[in-house]
N, C-alpha and C. Protein backbone atom coordinates (compact mmCIF):
# COMPACT_ATOMS: atom_id res chain seq x y z
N UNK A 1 0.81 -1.19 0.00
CA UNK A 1 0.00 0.00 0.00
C UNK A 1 0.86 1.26 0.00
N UNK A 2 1.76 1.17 0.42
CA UNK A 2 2.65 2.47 0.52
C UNK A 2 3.54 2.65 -0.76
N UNK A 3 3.32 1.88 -1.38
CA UNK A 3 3.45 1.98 -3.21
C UNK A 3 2.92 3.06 -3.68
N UNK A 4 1.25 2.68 -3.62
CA UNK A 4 0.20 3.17 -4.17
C UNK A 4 -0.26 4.38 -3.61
N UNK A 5 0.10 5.06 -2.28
CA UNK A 5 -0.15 5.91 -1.28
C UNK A 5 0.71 6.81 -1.67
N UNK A 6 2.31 6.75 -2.01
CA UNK A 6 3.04 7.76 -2.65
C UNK A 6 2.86 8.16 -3.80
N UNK A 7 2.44 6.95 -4.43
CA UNK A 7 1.61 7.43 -5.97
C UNK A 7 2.94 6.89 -6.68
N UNK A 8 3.69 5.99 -6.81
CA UNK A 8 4.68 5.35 -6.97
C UNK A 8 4.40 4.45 -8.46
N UNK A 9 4.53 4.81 -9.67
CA UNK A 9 3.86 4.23 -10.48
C UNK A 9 3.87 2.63 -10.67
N UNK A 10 2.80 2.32 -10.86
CA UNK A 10 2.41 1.01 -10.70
C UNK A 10 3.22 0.02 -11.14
N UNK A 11 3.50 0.18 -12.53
CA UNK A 11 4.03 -0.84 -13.49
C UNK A 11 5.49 -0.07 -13.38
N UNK A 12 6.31 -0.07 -12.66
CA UNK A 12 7.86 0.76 -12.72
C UNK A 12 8.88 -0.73 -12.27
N UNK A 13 9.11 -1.20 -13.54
CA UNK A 13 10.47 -2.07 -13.13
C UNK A 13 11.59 -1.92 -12.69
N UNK A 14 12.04 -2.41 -11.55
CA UNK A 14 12.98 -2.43 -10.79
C UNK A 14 13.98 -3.32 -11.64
N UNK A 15 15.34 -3.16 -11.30
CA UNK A 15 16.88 -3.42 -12.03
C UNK A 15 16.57 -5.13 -12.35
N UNK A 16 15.49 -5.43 -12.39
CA UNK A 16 15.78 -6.96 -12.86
C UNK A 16 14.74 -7.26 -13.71
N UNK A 17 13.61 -5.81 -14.10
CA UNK A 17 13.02 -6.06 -14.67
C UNK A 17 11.51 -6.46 -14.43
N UNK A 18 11.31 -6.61 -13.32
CA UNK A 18 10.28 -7.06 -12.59
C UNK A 18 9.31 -5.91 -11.98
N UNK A 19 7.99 -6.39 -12.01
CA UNK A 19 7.09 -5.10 -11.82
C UNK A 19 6.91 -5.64 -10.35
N UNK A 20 6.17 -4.74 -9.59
CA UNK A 20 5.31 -5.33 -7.87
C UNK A 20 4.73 -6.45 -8.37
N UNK A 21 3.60 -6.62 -9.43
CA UNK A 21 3.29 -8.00 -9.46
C UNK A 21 3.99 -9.16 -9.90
N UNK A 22 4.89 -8.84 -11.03
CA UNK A 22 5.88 -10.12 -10.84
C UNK A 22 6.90 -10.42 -8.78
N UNK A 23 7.06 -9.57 -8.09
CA UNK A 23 7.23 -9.71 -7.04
C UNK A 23 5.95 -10.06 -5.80
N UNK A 24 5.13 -9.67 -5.96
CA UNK A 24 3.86 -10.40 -5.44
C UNK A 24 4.04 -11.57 -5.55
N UNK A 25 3.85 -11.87 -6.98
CA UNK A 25 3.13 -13.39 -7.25
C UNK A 25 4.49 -14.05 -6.76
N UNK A 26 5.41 -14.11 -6.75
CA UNK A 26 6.80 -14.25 -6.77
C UNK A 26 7.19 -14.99 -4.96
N UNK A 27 6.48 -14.01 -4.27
CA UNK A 27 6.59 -14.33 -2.69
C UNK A 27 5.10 -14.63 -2.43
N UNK A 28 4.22 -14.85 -3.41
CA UNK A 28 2.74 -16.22 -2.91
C UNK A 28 1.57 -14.65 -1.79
N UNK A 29 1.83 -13.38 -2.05
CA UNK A 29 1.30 -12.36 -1.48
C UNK A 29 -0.08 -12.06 -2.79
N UNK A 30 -0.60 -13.04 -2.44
CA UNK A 30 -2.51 -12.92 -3.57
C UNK A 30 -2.80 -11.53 -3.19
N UNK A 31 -3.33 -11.49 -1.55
CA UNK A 31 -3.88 -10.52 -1.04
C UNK A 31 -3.27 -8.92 -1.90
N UNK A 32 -2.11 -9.17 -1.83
CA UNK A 32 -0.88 -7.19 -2.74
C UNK A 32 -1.06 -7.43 -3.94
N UNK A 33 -1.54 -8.55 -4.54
CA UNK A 33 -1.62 -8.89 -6.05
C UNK A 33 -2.88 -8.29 -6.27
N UNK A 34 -3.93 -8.81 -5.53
CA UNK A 34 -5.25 -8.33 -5.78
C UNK A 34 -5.44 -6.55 -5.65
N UNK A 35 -4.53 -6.03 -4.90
CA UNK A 35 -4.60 -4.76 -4.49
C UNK A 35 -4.20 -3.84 -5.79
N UNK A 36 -2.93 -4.40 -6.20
CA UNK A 36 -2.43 -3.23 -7.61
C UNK A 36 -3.04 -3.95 -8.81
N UNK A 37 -3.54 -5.18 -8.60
CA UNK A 37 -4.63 -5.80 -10.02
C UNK A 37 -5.66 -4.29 -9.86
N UNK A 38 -5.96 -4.00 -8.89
CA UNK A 38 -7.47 -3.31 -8.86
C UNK A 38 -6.77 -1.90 -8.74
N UNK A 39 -5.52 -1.78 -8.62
CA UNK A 39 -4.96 0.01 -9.12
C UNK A 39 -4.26 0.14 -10.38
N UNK A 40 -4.88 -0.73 -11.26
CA UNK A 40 -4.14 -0.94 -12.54
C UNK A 40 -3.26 -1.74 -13.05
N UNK A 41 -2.62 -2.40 -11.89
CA UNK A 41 -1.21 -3.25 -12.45
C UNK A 41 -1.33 -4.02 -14.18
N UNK A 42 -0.67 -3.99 -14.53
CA UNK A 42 -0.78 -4.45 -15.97
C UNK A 42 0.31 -5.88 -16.09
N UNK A 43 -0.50 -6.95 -15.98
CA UNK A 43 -0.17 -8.12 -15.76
C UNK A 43 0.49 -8.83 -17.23
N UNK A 44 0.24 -8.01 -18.58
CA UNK A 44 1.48 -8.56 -19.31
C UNK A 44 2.60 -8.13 -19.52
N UNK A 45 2.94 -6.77 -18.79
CA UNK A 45 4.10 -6.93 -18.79
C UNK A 45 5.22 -7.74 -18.59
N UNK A 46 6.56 -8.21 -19.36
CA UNK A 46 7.08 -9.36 -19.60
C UNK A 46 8.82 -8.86 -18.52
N UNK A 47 9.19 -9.62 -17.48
CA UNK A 47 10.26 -8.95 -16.56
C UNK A 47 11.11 -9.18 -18.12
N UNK A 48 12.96 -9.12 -17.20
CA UNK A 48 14.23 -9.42 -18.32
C UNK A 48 14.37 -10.95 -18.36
N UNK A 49 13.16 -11.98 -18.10
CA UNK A 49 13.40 -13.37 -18.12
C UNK A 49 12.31 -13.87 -19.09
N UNK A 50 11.51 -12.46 -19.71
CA UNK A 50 10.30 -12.53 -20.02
C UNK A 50 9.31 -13.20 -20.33
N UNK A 51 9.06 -13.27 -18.57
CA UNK A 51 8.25 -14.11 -18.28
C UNK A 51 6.80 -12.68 -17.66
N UNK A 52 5.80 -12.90 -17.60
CA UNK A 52 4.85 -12.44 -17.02
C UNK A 52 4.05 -12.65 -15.77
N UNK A 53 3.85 -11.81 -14.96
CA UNK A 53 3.27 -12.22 -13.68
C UNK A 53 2.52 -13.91 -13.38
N UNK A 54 1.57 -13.75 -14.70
CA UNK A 54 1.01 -15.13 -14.99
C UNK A 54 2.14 -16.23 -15.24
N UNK A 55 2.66 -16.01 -15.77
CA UNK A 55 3.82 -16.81 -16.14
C UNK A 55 4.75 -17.40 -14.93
N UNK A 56 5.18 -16.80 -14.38
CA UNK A 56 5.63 -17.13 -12.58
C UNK A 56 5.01 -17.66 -12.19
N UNK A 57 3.31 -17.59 -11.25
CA UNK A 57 2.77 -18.10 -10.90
C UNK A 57 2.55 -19.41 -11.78
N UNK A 58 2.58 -19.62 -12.65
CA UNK A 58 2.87 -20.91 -13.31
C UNK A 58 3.92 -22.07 -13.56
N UNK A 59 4.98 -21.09 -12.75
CA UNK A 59 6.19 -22.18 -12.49
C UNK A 59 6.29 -22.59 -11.29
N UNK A 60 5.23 -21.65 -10.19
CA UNK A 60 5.74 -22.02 -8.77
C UNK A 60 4.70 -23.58 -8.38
């Protein structure tokens, strides 16, 4: 929430390429997934392994 509270843009990849929801889904956190799903998160974005949020959750 303190993402979304600074106004911290949603979809902003961090040095590996990865958005909050590829890190959500990543550490099994549904509940923070569901939160930036519903502030926009844009779930095809592809990290530098390009793989997609969906895509992770599909390997774990």
């Amino acid at each position: 929430m303190a993402l979304i509270e600074a106004e911290v843009p949603i979809n902003e990849l961090d040095v590996y390429g990865d958005t909050a929801s590829h890190i959500a889904v990543r550490m099994a956190r549904t509940s923070i997934l569901r939160i930036l799903i519903r502030h926009g998160a844009d779930l095809s974005i592809r990290n530098s392994t390009r793989q997609t949020p969906k895509d992770l959750a599909k390997s774990i």
